[in-house]
N, C-alpha and C. Protein backbone atom coordinates (compact mmCIF):
# COMPACT_ATOMS: atom_id res chain seq x y z
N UNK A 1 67.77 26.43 -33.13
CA UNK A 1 66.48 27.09 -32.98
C UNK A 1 65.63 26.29 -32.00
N UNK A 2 65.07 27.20 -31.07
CA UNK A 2 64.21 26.08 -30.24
C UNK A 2 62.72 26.01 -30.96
N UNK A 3 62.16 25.11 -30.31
CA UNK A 3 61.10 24.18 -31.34
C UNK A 3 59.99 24.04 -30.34
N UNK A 4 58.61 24.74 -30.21
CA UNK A 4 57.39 24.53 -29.56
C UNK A 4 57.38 23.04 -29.44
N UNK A 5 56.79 22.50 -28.49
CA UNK A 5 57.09 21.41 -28.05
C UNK A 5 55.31 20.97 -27.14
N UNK A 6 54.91 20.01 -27.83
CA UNK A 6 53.45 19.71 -27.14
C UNK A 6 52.97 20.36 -26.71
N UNK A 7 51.10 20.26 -26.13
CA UNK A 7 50.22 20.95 -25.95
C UNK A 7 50.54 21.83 -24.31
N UNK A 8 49.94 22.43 -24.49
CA UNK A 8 49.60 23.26 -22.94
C UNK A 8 49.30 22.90 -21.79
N UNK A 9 50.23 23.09 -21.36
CA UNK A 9 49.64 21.87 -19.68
C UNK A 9 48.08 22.46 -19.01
N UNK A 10 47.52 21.18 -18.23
CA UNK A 10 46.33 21.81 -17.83
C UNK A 10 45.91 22.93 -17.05
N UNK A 11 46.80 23.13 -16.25
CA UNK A 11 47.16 24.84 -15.71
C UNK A 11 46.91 25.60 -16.14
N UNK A 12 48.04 25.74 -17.44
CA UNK A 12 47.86 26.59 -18.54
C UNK A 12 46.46 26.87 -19.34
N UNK A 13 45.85 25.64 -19.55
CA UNK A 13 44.33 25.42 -20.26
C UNK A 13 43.26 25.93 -18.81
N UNK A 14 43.54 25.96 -18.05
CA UNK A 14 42.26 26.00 -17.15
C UNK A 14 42.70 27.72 -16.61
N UNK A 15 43.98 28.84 -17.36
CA UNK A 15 43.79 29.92 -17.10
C UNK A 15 44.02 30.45 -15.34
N UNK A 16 45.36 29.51 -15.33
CA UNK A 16 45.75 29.73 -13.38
C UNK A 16 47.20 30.13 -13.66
N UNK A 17 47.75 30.45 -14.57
CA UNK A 17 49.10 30.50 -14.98
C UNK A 17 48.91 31.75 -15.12
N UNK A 18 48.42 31.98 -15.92
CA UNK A 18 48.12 33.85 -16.79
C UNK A 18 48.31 34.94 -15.83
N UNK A 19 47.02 34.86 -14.64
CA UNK A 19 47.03 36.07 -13.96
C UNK A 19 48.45 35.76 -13.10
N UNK A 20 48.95 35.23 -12.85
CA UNK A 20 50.31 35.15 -11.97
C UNK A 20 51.65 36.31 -13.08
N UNK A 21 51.27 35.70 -13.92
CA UNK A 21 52.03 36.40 -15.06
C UNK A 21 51.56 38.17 -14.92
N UNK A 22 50.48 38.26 -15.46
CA UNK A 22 50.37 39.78 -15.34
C UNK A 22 50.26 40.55 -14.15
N UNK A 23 50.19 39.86 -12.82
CA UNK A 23 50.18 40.06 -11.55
C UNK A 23 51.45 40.97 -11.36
N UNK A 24 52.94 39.94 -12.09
CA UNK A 24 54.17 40.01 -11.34
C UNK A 24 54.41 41.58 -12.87
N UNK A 25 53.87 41.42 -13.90
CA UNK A 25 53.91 42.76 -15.03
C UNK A 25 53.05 43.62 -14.26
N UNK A 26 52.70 43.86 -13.54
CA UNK A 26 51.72 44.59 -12.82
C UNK A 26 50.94 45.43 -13.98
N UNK A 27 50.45 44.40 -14.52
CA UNK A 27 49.18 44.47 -15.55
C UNK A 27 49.46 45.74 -16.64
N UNK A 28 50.99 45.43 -16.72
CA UNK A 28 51.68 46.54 -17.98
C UNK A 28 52.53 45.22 -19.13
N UNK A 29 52.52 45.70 -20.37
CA UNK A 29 53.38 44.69 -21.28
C UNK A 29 54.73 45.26 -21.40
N UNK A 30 55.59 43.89 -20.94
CA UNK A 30 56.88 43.96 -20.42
C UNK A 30 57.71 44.29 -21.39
N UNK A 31 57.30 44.36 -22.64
CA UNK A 31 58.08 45.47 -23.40
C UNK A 31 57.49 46.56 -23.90
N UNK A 32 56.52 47.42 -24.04
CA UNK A 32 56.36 48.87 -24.46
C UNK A 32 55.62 49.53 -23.40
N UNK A 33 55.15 48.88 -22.43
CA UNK A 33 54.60 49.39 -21.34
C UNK A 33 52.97 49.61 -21.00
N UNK A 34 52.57 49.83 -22.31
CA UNK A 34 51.20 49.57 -22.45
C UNK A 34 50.32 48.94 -21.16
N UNK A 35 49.56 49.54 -20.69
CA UNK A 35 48.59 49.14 -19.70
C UNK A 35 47.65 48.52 -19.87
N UNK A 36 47.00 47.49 -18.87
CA UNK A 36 45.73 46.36 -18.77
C UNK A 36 45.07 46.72 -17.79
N UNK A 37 43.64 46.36 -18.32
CA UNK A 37 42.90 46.57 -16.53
C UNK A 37 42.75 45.43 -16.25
N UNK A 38 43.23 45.64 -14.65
CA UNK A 38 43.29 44.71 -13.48
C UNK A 38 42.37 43.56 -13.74
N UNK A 39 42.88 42.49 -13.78
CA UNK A 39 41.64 41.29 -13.26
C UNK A 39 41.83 40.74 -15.23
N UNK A 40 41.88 41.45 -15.95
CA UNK A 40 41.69 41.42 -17.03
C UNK A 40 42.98 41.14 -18.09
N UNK A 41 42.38 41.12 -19.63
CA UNK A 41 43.91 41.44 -20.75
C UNK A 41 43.47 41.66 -21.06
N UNK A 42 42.88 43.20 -21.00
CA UNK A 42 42.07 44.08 -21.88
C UNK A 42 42.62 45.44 -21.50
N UNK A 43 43.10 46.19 -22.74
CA UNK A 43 44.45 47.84 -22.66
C UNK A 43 43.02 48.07 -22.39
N UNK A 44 44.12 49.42 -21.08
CA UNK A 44 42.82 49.91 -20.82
C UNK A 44 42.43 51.92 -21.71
N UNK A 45 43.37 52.10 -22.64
CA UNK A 45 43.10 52.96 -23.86
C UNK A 45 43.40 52.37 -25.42
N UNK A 46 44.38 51.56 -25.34
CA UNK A 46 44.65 51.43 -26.60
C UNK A 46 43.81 51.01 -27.58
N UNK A 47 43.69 50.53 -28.49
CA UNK A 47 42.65 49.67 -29.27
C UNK A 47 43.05 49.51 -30.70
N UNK A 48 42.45 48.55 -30.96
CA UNK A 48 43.27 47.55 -32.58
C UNK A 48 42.39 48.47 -33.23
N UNK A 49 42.98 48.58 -35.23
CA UNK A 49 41.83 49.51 -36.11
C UNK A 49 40.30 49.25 -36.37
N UNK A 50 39.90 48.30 -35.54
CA UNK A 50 38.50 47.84 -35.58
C UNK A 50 37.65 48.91 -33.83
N UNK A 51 37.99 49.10 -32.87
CA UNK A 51 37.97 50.27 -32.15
C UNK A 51 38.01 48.76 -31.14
N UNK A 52 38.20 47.54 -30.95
CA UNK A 52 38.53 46.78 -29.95
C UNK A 52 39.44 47.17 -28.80
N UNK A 53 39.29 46.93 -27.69
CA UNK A 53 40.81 47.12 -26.93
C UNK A 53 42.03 46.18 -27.51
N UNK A 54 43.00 46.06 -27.11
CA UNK A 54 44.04 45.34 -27.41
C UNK A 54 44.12 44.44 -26.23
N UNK A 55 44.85 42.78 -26.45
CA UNK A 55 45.06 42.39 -25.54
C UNK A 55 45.86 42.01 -25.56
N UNK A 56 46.58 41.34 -23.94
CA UNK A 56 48.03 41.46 -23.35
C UNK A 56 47.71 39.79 -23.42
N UNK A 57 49.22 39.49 -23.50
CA UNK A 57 49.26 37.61 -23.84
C UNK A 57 50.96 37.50 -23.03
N UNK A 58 50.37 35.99 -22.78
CA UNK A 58 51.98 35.72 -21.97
C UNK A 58 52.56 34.83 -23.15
N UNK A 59 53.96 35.02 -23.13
CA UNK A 59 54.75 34.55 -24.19
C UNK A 59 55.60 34.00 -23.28
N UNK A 60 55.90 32.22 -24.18
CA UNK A 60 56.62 31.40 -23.67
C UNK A 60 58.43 32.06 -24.15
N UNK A 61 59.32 31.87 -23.60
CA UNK A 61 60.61 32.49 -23.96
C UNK A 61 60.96 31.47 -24.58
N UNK A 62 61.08 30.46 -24.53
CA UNK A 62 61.83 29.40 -24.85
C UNK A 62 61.02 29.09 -26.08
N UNK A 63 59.88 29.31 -25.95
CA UNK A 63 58.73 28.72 -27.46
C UNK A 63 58.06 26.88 -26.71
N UNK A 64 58.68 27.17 -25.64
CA UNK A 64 58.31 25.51 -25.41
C UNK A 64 56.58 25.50 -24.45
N UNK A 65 55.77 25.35 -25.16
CA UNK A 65 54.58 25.81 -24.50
C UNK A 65 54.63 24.79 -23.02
N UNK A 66 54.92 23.89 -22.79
CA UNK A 66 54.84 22.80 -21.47
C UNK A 66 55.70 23.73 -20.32
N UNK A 67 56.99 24.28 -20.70
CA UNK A 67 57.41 25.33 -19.65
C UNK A 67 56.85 26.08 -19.58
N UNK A 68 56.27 26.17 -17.91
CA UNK A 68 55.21 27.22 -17.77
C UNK A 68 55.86 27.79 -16.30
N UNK A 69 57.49 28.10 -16.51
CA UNK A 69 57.69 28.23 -15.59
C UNK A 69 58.14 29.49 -15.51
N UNK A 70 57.72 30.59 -14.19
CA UNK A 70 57.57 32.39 -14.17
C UNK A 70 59.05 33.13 -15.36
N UNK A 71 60.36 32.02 -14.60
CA UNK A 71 61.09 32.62 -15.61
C UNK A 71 61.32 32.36 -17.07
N UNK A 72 60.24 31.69 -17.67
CA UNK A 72 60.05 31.43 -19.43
C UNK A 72 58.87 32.12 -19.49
N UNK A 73 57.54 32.65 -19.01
CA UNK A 73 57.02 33.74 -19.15
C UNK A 73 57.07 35.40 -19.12
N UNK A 74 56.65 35.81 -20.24
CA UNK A 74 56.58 37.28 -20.16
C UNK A 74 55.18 37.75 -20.95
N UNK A 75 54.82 38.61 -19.84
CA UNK A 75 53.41 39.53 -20.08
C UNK A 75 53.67 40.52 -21.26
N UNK A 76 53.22 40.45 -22.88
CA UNK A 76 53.39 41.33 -23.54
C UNK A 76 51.68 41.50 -24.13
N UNK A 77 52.10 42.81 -25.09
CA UNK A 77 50.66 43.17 -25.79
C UNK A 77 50.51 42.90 -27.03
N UNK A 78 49.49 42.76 -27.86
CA UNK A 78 49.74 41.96 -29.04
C UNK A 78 50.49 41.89 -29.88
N UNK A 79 51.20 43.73 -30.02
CA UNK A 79 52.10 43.85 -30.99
C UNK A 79 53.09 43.99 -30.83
N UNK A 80 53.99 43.62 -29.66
CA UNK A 80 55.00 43.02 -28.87
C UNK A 80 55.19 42.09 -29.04
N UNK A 81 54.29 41.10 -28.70
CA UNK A 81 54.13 39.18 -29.10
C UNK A 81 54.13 39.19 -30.31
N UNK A 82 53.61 39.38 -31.31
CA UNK A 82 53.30 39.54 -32.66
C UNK A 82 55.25 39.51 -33.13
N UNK A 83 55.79 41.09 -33.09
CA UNK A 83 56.69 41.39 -33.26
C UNK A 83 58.12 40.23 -32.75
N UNK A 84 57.79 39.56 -31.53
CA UNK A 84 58.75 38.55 -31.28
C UNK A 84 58.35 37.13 -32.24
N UNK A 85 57.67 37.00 -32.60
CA UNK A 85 57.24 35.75 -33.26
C UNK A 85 57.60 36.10 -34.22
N UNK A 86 57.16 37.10 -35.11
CA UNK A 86 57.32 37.94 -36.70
C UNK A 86 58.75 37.51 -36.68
N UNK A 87 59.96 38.18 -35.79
CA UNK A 87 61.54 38.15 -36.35
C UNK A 87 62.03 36.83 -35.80
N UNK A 88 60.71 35.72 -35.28
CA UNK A 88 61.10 34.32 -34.81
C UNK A 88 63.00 34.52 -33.80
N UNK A 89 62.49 35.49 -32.75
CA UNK A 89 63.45 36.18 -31.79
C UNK A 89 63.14 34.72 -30.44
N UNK A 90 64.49 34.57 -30.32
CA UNK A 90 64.43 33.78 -28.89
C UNK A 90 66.16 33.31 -28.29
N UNK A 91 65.77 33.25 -27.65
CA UNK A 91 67.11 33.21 -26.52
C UNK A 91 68.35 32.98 -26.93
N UNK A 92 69.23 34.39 -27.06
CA UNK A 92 70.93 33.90 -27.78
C UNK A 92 70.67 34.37 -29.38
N UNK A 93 69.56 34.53 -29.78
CA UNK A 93 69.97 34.73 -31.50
C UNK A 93 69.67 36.55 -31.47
N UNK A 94 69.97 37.09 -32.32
CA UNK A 94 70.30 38.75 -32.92
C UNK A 94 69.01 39.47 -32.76
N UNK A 95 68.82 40.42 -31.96
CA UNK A 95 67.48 41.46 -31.46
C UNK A 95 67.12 41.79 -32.78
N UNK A 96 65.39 41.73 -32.99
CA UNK A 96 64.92 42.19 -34.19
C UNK A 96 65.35 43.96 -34.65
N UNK A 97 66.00 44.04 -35.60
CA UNK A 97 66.35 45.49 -35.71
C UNK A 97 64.96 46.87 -35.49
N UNK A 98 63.93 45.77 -35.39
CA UNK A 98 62.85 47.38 -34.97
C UNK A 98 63.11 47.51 -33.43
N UNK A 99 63.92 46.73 -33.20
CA UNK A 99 63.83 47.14 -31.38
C UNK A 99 64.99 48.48 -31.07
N UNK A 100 65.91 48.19 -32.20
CA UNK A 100 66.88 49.54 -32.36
C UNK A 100 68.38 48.60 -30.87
N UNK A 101 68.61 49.72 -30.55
CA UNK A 101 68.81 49.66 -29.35
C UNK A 101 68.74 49.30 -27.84
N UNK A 102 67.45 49.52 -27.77
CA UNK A 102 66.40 49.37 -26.74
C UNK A 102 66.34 47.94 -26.08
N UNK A 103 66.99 47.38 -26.17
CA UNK A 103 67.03 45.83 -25.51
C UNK A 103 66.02 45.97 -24.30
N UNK A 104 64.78 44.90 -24.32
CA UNK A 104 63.33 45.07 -23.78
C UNK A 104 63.98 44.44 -22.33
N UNK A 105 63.75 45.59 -21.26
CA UNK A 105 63.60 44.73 -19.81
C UNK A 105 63.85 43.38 -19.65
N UNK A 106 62.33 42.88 -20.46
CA UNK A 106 62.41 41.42 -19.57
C UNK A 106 63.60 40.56 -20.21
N UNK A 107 63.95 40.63 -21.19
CA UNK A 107 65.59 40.02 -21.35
C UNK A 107 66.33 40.34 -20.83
N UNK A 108 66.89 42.03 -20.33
CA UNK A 108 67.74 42.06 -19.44
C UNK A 108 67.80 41.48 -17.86
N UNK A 109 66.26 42.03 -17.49
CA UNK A 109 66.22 41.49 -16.29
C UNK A 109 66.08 39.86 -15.55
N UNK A 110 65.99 39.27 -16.71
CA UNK A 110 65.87 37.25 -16.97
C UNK A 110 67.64 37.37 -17.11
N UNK A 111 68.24 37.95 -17.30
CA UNK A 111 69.25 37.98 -17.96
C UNK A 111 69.74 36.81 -18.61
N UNK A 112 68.36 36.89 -20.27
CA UNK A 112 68.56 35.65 -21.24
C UNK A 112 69.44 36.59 -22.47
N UNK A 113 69.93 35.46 -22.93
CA UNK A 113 71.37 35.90 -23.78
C UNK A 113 71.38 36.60 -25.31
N UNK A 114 71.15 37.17 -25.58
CA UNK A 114 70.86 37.95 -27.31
C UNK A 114 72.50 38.62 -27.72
N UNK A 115 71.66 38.90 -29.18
CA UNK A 115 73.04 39.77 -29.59
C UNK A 115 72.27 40.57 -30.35
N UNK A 116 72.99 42.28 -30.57
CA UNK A 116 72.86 43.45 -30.93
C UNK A 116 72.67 42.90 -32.49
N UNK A 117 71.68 43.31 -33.02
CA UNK A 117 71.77 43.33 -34.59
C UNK A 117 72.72 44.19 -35.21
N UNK A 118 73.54 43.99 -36.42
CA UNK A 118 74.63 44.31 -36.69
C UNK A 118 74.63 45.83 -36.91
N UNK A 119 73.42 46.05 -37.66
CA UNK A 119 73.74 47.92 -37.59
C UNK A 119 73.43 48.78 -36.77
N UNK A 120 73.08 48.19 -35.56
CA UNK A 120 72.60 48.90 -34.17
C UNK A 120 74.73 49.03 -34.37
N UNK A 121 75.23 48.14 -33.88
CA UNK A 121 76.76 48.09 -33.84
C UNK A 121 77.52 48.74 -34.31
N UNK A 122 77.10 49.30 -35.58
CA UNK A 122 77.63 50.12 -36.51
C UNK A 122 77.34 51.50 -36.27
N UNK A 123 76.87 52.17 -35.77
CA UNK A 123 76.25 53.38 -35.42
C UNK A 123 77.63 54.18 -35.22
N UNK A 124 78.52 54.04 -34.03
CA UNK A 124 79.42 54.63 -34.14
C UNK A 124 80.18 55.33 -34.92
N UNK A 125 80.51 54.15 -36.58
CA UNK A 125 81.08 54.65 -37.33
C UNK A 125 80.17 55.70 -38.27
């Protein structure tokens, strides 16, 4: 299991990392697609049950917050990030079964290593 690993580099803390991130998501979350307005991490319809917008967060892949490097970032929306943390999902271990099928872009296109949860597999029979 990989293991968060010390504080946030100052980059990261001074908010010069982020927009590069949603720049290259072109201000969409890289797994459900959900939209941000520009300049911002603020959906520009969605909104949490309090009538807030929702916001888009970059997630370390590795969990190692000091790698802050483009290919260990991905632009998601809260309940994307939420959902990868929730099934504690990261590089090489079994896709959370709410993802189904659907293996999210930015793992394919990082092409970082997972495996099919077992009854996605089973479908056939």
């Amino acid at each position: 299991m990989i293991v968060a690993s010390g504080d946030y580099p100052t980059l990261w803390k001074r908010g010069l990392i982020q927009p590069r991130v949603r720049e290259r998501a072109n201000h969409c979350c890289e797994q459900c697609g959900m939209e941000f307005h520009h300049g911002t991490n603020l959906a520009k319809t969605a909104v949490n049950r309090h009538g807030k917008p929702i916001v888009g967060t970059c997630h370390h892949i590795d969990e190692n917050k000091q790698n802050c490097s483009m290919a260990n970032l991905v632009y998601l929306c809260q309940s994307c990030h939420f959902t990868v943390h929730l099934s504690r999902w990261y590089p090489g271990k079994t896709l959370p079964r709410i993802w189904g099928e659907n293996v999210p872009r930015w793992i394919v296109s990082r092409r970082i290593p997972y495996r099919l949860h077992p009854q996605m597999r089973m479908r056939g029979f």
